[in-house]
Protein backbone atom coordinates (compact mmCIF):
# COMPACT_ATOMS: atom_id res chain seq x y z
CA UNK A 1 2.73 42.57 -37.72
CA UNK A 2 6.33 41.88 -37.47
CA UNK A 3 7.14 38.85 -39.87
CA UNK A 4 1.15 55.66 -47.55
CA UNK A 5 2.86 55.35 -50.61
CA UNK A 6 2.83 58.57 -52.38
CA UNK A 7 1.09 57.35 -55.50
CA UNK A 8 2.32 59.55 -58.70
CA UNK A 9 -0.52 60.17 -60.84
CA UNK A 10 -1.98 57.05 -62.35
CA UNK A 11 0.22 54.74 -60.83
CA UNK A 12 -3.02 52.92 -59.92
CA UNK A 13 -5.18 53.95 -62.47
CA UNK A 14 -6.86 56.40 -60.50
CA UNK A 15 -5.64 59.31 -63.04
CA UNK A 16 -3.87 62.27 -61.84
CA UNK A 17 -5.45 63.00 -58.44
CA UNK A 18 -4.70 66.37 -56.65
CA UNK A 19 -3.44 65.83 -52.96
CA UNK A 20 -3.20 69.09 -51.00
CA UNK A 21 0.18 69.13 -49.12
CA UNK A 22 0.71 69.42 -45.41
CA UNK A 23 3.37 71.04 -43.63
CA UNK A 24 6.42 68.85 -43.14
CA UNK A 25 9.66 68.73 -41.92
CA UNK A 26 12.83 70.06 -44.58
CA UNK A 27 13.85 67.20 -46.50
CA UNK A 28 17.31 68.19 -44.86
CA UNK A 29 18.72 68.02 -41.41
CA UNK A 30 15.01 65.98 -40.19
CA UNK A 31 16.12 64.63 -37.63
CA UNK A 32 19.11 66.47 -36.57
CA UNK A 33 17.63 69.04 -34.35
CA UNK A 34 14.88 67.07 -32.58
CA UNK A 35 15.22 67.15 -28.80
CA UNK A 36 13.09 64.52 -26.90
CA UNK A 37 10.96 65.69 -23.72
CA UNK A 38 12.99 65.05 -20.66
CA UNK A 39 11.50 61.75 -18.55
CA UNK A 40 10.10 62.71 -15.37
CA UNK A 41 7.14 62.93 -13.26
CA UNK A 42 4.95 63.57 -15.81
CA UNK A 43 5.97 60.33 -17.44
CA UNK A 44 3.70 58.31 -14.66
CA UNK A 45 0.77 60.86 -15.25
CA UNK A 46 1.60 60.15 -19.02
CA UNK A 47 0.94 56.47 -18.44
CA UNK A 48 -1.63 55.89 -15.88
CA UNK A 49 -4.43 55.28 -18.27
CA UNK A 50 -2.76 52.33 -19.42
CA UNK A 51 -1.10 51.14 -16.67
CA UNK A 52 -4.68 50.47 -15.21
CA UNK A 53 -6.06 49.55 -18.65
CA UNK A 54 -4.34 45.84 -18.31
CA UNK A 55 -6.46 44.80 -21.46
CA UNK A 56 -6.95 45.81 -25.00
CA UNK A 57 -7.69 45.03 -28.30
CA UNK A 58 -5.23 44.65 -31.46
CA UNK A 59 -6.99 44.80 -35.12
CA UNK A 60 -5.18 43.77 -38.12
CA UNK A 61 -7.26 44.91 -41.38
CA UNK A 62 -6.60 45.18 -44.85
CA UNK A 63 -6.20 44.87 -48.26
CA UNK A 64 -4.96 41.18 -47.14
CA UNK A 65 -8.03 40.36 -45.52
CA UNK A 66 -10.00 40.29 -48.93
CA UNK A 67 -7.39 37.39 -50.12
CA UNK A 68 -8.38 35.38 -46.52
CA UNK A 69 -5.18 33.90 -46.26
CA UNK A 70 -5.05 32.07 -49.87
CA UNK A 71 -3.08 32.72 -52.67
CA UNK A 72 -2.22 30.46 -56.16
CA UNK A 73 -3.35 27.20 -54.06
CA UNK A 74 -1.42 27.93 -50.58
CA UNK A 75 -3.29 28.87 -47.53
CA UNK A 76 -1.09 29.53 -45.37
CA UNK A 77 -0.73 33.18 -45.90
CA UNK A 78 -2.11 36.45 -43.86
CA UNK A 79 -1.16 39.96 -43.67
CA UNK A 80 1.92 39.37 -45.08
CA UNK A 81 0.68 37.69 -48.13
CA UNK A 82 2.12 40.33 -50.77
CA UNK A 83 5.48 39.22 -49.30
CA UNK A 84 5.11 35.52 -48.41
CA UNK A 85 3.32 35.10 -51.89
CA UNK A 86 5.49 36.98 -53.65
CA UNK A 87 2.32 39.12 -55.40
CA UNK A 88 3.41 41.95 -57.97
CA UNK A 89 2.66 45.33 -57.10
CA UNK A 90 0.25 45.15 -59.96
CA UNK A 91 -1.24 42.90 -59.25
CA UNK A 92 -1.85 43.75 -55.58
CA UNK A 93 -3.10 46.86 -56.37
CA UNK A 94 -5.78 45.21 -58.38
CA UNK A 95 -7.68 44.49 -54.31
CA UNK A 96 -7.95 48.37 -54.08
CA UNK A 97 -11.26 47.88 -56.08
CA UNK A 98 -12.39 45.33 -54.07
CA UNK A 99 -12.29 46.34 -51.06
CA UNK A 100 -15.70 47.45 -49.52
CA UNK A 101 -16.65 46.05 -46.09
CA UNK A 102 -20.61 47.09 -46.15
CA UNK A 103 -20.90 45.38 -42.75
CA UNK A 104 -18.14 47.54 -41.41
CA UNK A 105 -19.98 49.09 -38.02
CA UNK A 106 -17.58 50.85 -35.91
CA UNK A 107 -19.66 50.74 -32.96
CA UNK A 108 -19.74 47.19 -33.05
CA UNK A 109 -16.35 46.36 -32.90
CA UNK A 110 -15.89 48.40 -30.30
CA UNK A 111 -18.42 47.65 -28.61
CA UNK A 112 -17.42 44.19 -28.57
CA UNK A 113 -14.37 44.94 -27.13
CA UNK A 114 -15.97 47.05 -24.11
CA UNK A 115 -18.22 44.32 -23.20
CA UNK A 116 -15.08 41.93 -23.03
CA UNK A 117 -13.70 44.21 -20.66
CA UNK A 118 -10.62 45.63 -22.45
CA UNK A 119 -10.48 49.33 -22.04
CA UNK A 120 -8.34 50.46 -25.41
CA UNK A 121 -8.49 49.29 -29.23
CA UNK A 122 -5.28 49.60 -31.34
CA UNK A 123 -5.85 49.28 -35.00
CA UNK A 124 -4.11 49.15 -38.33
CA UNK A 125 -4.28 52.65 -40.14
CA UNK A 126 -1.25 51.18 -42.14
CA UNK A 127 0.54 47.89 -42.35
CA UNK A 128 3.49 46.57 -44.35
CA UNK A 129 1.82 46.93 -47.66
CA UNK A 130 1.17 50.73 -47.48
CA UNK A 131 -2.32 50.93 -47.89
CA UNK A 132 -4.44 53.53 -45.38
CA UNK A 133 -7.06 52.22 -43.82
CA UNK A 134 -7.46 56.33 -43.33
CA UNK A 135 -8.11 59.38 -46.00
CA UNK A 136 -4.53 59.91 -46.08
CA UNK A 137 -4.49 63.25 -48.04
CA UNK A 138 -0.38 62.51 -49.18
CA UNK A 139 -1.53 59.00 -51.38
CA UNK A 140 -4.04 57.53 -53.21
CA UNK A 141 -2.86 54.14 -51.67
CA UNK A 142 -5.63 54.64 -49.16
CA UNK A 143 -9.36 54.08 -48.14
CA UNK A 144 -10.60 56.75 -50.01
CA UNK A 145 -9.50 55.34 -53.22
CA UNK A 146 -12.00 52.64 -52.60
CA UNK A 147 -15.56 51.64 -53.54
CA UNK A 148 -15.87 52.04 -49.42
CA UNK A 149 -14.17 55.46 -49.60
CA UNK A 150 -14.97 56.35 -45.95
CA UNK A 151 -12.05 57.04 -43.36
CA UNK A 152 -12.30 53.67 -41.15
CA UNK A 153 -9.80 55.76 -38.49
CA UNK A 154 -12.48 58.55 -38.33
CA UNK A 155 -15.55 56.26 -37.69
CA UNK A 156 -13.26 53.83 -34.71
CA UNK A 157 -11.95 57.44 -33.02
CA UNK A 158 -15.98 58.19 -32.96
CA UNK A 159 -16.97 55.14 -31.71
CA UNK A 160 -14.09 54.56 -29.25
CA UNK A 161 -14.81 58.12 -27.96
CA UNK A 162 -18.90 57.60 -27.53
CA UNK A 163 -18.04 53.87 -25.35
CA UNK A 164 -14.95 55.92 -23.18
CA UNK A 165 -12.39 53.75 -24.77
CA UNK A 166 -9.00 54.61 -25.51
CA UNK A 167 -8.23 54.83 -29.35
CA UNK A 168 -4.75 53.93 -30.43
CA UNK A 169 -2.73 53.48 -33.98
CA UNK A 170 -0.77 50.90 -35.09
CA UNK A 171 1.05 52.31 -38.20
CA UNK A 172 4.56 50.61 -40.21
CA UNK A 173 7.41 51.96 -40.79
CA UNK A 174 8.19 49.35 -43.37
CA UNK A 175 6.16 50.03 -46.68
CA UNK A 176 6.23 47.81 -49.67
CA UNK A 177 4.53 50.35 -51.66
CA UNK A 178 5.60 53.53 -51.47
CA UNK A 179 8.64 54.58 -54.10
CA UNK A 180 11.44 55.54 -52.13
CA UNK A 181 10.65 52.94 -49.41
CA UNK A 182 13.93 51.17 -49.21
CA UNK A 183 15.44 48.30 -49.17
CA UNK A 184 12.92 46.40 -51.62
CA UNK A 185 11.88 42.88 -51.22
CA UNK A 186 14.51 40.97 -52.91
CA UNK A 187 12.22 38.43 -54.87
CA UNK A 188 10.75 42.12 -56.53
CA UNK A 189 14.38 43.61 -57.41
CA UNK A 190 13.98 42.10 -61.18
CA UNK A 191 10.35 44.45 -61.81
CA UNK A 192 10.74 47.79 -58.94
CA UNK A 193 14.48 48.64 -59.13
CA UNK A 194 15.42 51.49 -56.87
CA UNK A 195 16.59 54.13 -59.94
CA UNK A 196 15.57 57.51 -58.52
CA UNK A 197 14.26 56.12 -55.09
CA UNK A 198 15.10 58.69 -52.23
CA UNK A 199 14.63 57.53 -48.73
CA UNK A 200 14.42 61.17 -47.56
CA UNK A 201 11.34 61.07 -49.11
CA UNK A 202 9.60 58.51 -47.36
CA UNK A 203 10.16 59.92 -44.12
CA UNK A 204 9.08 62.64 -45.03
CA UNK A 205 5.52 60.71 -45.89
CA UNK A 206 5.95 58.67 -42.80
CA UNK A 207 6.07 61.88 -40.80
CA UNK A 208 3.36 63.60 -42.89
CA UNK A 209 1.10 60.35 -42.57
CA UNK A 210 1.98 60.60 -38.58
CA UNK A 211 0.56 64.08 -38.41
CA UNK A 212 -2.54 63.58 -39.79
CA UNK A 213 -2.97 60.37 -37.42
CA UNK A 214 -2.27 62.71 -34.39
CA UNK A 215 -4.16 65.74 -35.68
CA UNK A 216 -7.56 64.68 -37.09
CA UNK A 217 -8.79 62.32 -34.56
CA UNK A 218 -8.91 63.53 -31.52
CA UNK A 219 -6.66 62.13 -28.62
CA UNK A 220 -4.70 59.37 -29.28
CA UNK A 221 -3.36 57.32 -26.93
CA UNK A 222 -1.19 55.39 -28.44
CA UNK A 223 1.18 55.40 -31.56
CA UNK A 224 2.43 51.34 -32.19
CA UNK A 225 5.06 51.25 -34.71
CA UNK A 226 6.08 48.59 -36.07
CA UNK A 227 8.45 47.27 -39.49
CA UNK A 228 11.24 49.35 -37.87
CA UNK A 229 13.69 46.31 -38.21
CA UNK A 230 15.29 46.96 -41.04
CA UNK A 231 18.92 48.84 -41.21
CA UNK A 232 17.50 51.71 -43.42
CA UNK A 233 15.54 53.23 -40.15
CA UNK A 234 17.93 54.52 -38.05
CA UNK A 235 18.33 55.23 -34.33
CA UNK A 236 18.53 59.27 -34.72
CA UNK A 237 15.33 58.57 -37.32
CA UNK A 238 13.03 56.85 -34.64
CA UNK A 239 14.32 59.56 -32.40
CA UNK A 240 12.87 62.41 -34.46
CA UNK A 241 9.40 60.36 -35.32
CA UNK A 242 9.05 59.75 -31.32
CA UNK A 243 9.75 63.80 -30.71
CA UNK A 244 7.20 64.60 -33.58
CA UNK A 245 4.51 62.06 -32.27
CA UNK A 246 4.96 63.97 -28.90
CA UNK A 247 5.30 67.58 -30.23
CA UNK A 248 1.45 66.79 -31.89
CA UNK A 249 0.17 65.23 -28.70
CA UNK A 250 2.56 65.82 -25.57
CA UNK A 251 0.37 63.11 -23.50
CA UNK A 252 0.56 60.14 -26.54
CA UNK A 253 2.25 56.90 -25.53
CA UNK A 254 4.53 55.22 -27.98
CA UNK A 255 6.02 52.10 -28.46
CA UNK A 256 9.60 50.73 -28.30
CA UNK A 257 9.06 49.90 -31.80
CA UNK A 258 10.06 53.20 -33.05
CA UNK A 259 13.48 52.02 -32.23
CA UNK A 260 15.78 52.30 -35.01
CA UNK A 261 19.39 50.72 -36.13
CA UNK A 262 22.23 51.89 -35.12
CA UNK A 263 26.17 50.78 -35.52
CA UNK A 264 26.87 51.67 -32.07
CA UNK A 265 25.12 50.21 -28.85
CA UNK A 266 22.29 52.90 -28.12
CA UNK A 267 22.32 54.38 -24.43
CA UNK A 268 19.34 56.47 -25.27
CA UNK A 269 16.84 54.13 -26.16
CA UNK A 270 13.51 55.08 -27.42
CA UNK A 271 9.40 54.26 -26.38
CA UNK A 272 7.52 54.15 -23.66
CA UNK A 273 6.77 50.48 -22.90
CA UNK A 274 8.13 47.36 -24.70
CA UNK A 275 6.46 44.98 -27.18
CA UNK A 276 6.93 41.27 -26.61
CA UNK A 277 5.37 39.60 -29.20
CA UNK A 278 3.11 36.33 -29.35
CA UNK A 279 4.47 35.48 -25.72
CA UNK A 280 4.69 36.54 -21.81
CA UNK A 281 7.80 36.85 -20.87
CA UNK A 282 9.03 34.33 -18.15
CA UNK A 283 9.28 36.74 -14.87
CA UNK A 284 7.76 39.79 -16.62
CA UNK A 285 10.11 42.91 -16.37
CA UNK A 286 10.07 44.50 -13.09
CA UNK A 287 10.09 48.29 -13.12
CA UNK A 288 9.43 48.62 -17.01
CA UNK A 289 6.20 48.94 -18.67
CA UNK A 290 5.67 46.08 -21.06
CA UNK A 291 2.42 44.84 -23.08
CA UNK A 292 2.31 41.08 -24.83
CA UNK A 293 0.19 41.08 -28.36
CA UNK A 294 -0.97 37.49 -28.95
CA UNK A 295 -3.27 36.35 -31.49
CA UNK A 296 -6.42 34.54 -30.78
CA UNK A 297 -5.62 32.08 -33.98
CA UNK A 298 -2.81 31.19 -35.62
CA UNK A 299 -2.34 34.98 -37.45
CA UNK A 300 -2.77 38.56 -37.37
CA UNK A 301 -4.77 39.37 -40.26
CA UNK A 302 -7.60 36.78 -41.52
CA UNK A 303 -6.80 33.74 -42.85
CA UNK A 304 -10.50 31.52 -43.60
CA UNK A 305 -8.69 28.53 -42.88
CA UNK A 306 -6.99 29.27 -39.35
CA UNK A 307 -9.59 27.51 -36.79
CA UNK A 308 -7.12 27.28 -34.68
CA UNK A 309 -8.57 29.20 -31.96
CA UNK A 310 -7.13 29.75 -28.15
CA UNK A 311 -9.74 28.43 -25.63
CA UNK A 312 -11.77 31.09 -23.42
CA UNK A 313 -9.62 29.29 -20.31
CA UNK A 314 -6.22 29.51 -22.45
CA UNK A 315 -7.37 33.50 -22.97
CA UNK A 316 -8.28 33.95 -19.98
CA UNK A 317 -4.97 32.46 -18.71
CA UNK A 318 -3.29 34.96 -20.93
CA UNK A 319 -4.83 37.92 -19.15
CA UNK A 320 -4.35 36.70 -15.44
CA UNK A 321 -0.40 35.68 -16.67
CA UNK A 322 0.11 38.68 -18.15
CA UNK A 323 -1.34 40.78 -15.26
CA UNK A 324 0.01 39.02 -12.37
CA UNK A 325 3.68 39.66 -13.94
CA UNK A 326 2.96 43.38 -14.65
CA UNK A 327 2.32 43.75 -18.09
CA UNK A 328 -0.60 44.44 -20.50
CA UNK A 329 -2.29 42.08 -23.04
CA UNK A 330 -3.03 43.46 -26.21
CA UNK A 331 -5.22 40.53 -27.56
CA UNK A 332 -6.08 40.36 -31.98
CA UNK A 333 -8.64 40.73 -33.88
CA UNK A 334 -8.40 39.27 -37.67
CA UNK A 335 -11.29 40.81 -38.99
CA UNK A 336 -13.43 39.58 -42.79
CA UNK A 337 -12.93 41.79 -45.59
CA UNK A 338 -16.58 42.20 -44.95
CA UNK A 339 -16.36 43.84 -41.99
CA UNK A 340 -16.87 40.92 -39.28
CA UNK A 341 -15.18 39.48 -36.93
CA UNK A 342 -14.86 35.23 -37.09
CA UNK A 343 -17.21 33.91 -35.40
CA UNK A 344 -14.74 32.07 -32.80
CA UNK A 345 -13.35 35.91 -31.68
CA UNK A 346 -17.33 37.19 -31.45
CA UNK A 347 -17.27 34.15 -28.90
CA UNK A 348 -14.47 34.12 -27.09
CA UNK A 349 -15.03 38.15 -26.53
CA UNK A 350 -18.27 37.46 -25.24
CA UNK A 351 -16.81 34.89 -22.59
CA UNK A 352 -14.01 36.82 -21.97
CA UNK A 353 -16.74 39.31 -20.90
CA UNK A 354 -19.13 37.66 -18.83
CA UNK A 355 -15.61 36.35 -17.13
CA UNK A 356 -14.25 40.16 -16.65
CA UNK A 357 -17.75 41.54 -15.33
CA UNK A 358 -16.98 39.85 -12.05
CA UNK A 359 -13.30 39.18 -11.52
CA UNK A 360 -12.45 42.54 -13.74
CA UNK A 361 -10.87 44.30 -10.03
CA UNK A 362 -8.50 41.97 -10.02
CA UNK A 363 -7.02 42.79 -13.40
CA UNK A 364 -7.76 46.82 -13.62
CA UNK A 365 -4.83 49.20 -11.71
CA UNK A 366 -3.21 46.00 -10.36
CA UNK A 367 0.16 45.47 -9.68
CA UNK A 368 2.48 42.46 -10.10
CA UNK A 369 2.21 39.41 -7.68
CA UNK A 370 3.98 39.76 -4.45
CA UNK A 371 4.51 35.77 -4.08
CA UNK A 372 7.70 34.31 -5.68
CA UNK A 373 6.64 30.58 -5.52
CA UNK A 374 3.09 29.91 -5.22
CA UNK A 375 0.41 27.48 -6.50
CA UNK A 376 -1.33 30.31 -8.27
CA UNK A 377 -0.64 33.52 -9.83
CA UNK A 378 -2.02 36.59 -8.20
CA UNK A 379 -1.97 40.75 -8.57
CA UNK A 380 -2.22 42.97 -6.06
CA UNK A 381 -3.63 46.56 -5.23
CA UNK A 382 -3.47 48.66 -2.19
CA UNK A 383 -4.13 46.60 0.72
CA UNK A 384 -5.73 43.83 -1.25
CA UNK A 385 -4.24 40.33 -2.86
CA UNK A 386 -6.34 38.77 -5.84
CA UNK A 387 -5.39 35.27 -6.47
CA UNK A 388 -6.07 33.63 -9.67
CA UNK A 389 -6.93 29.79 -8.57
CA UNK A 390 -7.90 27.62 -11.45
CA UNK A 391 -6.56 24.11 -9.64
CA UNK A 392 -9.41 24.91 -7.16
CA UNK A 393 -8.06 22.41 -4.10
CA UNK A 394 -10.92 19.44 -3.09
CA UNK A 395 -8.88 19.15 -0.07
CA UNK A 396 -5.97 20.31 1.79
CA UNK A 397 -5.53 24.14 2.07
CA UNK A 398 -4.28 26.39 -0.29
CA UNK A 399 -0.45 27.71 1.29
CA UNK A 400 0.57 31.46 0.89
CA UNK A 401 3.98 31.66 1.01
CA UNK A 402 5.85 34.08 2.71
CA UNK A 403 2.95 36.24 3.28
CA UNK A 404 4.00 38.30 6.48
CA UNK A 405 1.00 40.48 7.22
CA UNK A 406 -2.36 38.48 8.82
CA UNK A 407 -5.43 38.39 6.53
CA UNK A 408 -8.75 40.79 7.62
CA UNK A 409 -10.90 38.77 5.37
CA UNK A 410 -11.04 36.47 2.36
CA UNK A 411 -13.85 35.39 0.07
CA UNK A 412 -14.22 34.68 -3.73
CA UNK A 413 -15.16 37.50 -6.02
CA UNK A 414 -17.67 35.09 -7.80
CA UNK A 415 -19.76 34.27 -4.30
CA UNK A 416 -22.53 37.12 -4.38
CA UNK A 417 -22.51 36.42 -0.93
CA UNK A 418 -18.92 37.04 -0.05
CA UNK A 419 -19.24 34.05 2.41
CA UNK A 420 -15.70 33.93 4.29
CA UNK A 421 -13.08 31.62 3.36
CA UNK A 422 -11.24 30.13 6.60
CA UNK A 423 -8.10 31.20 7.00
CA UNK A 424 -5.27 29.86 9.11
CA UNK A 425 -1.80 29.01 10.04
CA UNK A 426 -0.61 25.93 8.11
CA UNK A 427 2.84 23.74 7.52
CA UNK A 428 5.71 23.66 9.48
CA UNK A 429 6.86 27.35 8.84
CA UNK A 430 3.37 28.50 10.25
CA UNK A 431 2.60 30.43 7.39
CA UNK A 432 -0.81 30.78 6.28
CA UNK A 433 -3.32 29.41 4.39
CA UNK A 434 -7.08 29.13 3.14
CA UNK A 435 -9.64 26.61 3.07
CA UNK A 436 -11.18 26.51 0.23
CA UNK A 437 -15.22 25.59 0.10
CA UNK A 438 -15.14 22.09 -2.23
CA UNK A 439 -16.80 23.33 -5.28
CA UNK A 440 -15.19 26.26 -7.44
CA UNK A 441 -16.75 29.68 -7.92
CA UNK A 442 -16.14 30.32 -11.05
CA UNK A 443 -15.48 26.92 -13.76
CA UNK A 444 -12.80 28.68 -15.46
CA UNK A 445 -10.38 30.61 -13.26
CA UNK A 446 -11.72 31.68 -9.49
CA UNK A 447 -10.54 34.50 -7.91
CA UNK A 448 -10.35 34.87 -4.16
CA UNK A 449 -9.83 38.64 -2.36
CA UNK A 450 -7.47 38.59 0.61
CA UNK A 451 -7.68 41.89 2.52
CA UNK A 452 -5.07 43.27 4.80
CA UNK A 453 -5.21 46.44 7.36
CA UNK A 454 -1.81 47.41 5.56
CA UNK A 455 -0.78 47.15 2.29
CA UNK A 456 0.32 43.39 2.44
CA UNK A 457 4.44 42.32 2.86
CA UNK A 458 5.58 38.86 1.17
CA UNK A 459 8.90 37.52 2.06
């Protein structure tokens, strides 16, 4: 996360390896003719999928994982180890022979994320350090190069397809491996100078890389960039990557993260939704499509040491927030280098679950609350109010303020009997309220259904 190379023959001891080329753009004028399609109509067709997804699931894998956070002593590392640790390319390139997850099941993963409820996976076919977790045919930086060898993007788009999940990419711009990647990290300047390093070439790779991502794996629904940051991707860059990813698949989402730099404030800017990071913003952002990634632990990638693991409720919390403000939660996934997941995520998925299988219409196609001050957070969709109560009341009622349009019905979405919560007028500015049965439905986070004859009007 946020804080392939073209390998020339035997750079990593692999011995000259023939790559068959793909078409690409003209190392000149890339990105000066690329015209983005028009917003529009279509843009909300584009989108619906994940505007009723609400929930999905981030994976950070890698070379990194094999190291599990720990390098020379310090464990404090993750998928940024190369760069934290300050590892040599060499030496780095040494984990290409190591990696082989023989527990690796596709199915599994994704499996695990149906039964939690999310309805899209977005996975790592390349982080910071360059390496594919795909048979990237321009590199030998890649999965095939290992004693794994097969395409991990090829086995998730099969298993993601056979469950009816949504398979998405999460591929960096940055790359701290391939040669004409620049700028270079500056504790490296002393043993990779730049002599001969063209960055016209690396987009050209990015772009190549791209193509294959949105060509050989069916549909893809989204493309997450990320490692855009730096002042060597520019604005009119990101522009032509965004075109390309929608020239290959017209109905792909991508991310704000293809953003580039530019000198001069940018009135045109780029993506689809934007990507707060490790945090919900405070009011969400009315009228814009938005998705929070936050990690279960401490990290992205795997780090053995990082125990420090959210709670189901704080999770769970994560989901409603982000839900009840608009937005998506795009929740990680550190996996082993052996192909697991920690034990604490195969937990907290599974209660995550059992928690979605009954309150899961109140997070799916939902809207943001309606309620500017209230004791709880709620969504809301067509003529029906979920709120999210997890200081269930012993006594007193439960105040909904400003609600202008009388309730039909209420009850809790965890009562298989759908037994009728009171409702009535309450406090001096008669507005109204529910009466809450003593005990909570659900231990965690209840949810109670108010349904209107109308869509509902708060004020």
């Amino acid at each position: 996360m946020k804080r392939r190379a073209f390998v020339q023959a035997g750079a990593i001891g692999l011995g000259a390896l023939a790559l068959p080329s793909l078409p690409r753009p003209g190392e000149s004028g890339l990105w000066a003719t690329t015209v983005l399609p028009p917003a529009g109509p279509a843009d909300d067709v584009r989108m619906a999928w994940w505007r009723d997804a609400r929930f999905g699931m981030f994976i950070h894998w890698g070379l990194y994982s094999i190291l599990a956070g720990e390098w020379m002593g310090r464990t404090d590392h993750a998928e940024w180890i190369r760069n934290t640790a300050h590892i040599p390319l060499a030496e780095y390139e040494k984990l290409l022979a190591r990696f082989n997850p023989v527990r690796f099941d596709a199915d599994r993963w994704v499996g695990m994320a149906k039964d939690a409820g999310m309805k899209y996976v977005t996975i790592t076919s390349k982080h910071h350090d360059g390496f594919c977790l795909f048979d990237n045919r321009l590199t030998n930086w890649c999965v095939r190069s290992t004693p794994f060898k097969r395409d991990v993007m090829k086995e998730m788009a099969a298993a993601t397809g056979r469950a009816g999940l949504k398979q998405c990419w999460y591929h960096s711009i940055m790359d701290w491996h391939h040669p004409d990647y620049l700028p270079r990290r500056d504790w490296e300047a002393a043993t990779r100078p730049v002599d001969g390093a063209r960055y016209s070439r690396f987009i050209q790779y990015l772009h190549g890389s791209v193509e294959q991502l949105l060509r050989n794996y069916g549909d893809i629904g989204v493309m997450w960039f990320d490692g855009q940051w730096e002042q060597t991707w520019t604005h009119e860059m990101g522009r032509a990557l965004y075109a390309r990813c929608r020239e290959l698949q017209p109905s792909v989402i991508v991310n704000n993260r293809v953003e580039g730099w530019s000198q001069t404030p940018v009135t045109d800017p780029l993506g689809d939704f934007r990507t707060p990071e490790q945090e919900v913003p405070a009011t969400g952002w009315p009228g814009v499509d938005w998705e929070s990634c936050i990690t279960m632990n401490d990290n992205w990638g795997y780090n053995s040491h990082d125990h420090h693991f959210k709670t189901v409720a704080q999770l769970i919390g994560l989901l409603v927030e982000t839900s009840s403000k608009g937005g998506n939660l795009l929740l990680n996934i550190g996996p082993k280098a052996d192909g697991t997941f920690p034990d604490e995520s195969v937990e907290r998925l599974a209660a995550i679950g059992r928690w979605m299988r009954v309150n899961g219409e109140a997070i799916y196609g939902t809207t943001a609350s309606l309620f500017s001050k209230a004791a709880f957070r709620s969504t809301t969709k067509g003529n029906r109010i979920y709120l999210f109560v997890t200081d269930w009341p012993e006594v007193g009622p439960l105040a909904l303020p400003g609600l202008k349009t009388a309730v039909r019905s209420a009850y809790a979405l965890a009562d298989q009997t759908k037994a009728a919560i009171v409702v009535n007028a309450g406090g001096p500015d008669a507005s109204q309220a529910l009466i809450l049965p003593r005990n909570a439905p659900d231990p965690v986070c209840s949810v109670v259904v108010l349904e209107f004859d109308q869509a509902p009007v708060v004020g």
